[in-house]
C-alpha atoms as a PDB file:
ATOM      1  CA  UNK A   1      -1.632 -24.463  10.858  1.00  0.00           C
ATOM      2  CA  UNK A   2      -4.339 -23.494   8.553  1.00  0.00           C
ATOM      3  CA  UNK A   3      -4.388 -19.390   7.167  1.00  0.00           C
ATOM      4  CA  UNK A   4      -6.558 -17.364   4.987  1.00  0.00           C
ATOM      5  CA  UNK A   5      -5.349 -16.316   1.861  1.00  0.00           C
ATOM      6  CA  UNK A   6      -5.695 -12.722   2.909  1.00  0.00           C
ATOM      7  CA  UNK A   7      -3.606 -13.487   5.965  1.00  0.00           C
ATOM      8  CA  UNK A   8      -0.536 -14.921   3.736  1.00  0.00           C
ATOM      9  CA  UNK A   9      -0.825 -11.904   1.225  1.00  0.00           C
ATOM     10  CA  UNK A  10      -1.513  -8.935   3.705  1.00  0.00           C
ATOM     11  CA  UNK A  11       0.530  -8.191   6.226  1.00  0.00           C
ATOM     12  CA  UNK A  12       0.575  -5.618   9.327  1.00  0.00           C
ATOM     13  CA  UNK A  13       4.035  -4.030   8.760  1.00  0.00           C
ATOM     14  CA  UNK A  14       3.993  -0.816  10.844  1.00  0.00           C
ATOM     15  CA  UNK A  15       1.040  -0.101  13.045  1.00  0.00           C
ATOM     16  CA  UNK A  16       0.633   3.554  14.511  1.00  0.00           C
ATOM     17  CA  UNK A  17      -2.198   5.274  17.021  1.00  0.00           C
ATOM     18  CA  UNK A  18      -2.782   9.250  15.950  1.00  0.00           C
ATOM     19  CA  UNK A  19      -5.503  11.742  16.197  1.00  0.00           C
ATOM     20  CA  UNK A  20      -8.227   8.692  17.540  1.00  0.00           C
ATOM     21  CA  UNK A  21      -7.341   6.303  14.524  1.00  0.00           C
ATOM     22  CA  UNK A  22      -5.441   3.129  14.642  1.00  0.00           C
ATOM     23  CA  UNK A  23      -3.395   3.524  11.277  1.00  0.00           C
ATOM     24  CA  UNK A  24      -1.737  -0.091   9.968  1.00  0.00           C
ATOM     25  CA  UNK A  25       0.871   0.376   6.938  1.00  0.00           C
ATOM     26  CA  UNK A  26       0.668  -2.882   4.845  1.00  0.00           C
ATOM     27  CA  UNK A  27       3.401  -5.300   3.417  1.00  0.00           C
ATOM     28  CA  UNK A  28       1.429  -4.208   0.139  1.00  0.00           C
ATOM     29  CA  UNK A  29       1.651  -0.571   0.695  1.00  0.00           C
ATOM     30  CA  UNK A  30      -1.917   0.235   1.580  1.00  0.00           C
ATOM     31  CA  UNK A  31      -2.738   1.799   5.035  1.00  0.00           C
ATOM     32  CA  UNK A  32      -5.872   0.734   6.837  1.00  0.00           C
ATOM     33  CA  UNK A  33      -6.955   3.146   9.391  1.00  0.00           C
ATOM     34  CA  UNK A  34      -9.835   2.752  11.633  1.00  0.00           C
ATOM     35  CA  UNK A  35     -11.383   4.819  14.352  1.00  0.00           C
ATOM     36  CA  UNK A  36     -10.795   3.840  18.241  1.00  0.00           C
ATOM     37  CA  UNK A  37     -14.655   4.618  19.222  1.00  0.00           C
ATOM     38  CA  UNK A  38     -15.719   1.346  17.485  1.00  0.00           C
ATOM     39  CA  UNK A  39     -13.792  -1.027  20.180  1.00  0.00           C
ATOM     40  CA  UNK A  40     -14.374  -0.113  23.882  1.00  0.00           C
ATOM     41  CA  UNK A  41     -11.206  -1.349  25.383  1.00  0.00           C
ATOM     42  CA  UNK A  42      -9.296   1.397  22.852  1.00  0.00           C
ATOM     43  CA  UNK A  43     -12.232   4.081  23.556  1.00  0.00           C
ATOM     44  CA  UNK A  44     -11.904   3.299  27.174  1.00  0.00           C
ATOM     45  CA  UNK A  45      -7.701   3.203  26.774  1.00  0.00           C
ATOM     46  CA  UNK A  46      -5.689   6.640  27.624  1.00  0.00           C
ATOM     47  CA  UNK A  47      -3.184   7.987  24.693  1.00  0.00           C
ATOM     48  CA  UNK A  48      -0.281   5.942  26.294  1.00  0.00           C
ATOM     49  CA  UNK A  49      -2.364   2.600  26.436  1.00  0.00           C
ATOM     50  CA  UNK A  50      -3.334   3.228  22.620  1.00  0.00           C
ATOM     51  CA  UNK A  51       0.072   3.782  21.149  1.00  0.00           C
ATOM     52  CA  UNK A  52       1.577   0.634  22.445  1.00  0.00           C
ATOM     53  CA  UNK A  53       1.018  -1.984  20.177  1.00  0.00           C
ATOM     54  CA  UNK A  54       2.550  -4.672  19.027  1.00  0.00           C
ATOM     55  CA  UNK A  55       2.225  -6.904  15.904  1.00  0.00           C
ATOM     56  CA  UNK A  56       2.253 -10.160  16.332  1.00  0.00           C
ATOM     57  CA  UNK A  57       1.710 -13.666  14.700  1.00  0.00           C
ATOM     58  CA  UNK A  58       4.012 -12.541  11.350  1.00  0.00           C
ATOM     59  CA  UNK A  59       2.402  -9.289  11.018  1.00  0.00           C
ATOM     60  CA  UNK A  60      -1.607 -11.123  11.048  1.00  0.00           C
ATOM     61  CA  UNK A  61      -2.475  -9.428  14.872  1.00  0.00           C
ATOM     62  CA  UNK A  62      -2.253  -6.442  16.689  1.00  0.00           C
ATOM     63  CA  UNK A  63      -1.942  -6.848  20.113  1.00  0.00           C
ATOM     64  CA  UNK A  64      -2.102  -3.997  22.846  1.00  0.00           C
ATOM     65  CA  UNK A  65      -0.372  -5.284  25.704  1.00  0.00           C
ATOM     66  CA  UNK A  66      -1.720  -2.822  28.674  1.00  0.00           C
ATOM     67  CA  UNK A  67      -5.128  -3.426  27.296  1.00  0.00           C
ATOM     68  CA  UNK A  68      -4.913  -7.218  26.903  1.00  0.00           C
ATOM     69  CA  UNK A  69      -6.387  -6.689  23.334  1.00  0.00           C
ATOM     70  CA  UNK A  70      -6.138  -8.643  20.163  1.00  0.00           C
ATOM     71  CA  UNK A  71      -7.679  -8.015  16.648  1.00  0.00           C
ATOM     72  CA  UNK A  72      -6.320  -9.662  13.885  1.00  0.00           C
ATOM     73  CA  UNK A  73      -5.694  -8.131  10.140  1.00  0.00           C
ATOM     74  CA  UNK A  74      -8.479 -10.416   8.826  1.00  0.00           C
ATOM     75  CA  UNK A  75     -10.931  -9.618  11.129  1.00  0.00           C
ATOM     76  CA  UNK A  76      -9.935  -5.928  10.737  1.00  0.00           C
ATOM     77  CA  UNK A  77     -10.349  -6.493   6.964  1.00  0.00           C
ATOM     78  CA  UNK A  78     -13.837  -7.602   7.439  1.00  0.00           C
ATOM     79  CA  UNK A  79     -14.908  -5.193   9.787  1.00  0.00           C
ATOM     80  CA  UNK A  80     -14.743  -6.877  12.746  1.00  0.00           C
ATOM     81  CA  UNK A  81     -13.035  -4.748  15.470  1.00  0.00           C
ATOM     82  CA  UNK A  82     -13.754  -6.486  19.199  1.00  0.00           C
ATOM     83  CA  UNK A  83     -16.225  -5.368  21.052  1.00  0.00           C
END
């Protein structure tokens, strides 16, 4: 399996929803928070929906299970948050 370099150095290590922002600790110690109007399935999602989320793929995806969302770090990284 081929990975980015980003995805082998940065990894998802904690991921959080709070006050309408996704917030992701890093395996580096940076946080990455974004806001949930910029993907509809999260704008659309109720508080519960939002908060469960699960990392997956070695900390390089988020997945929201009730939502059947997936974004991965990368694409987070470069500003690419679904649709």
């Amino acid at each position: 399996m081929k990975y980015m370099v980003a995805e082998l150095m940065f990894t998802v290590k904690e991921a959080t929803y709070e006050n309408g922002m996704v917030c992701l600790k890093m395996s580096d110690q940076k946080e990455i928070r974004f806001p949930i109007g910029i993907n509809t399935k999260l704008k659309n999602a109720t508080d519960q929906q939002r908060k469960n989320i699960e990392i997956i793929c070695n900390g390089t995806g988020l997945h929201w299970p009730d939502l059947d969302e997936d974004l991965s770090v990368t694409g987070i990284m470069e500003g690419k948050f679904g649709y």
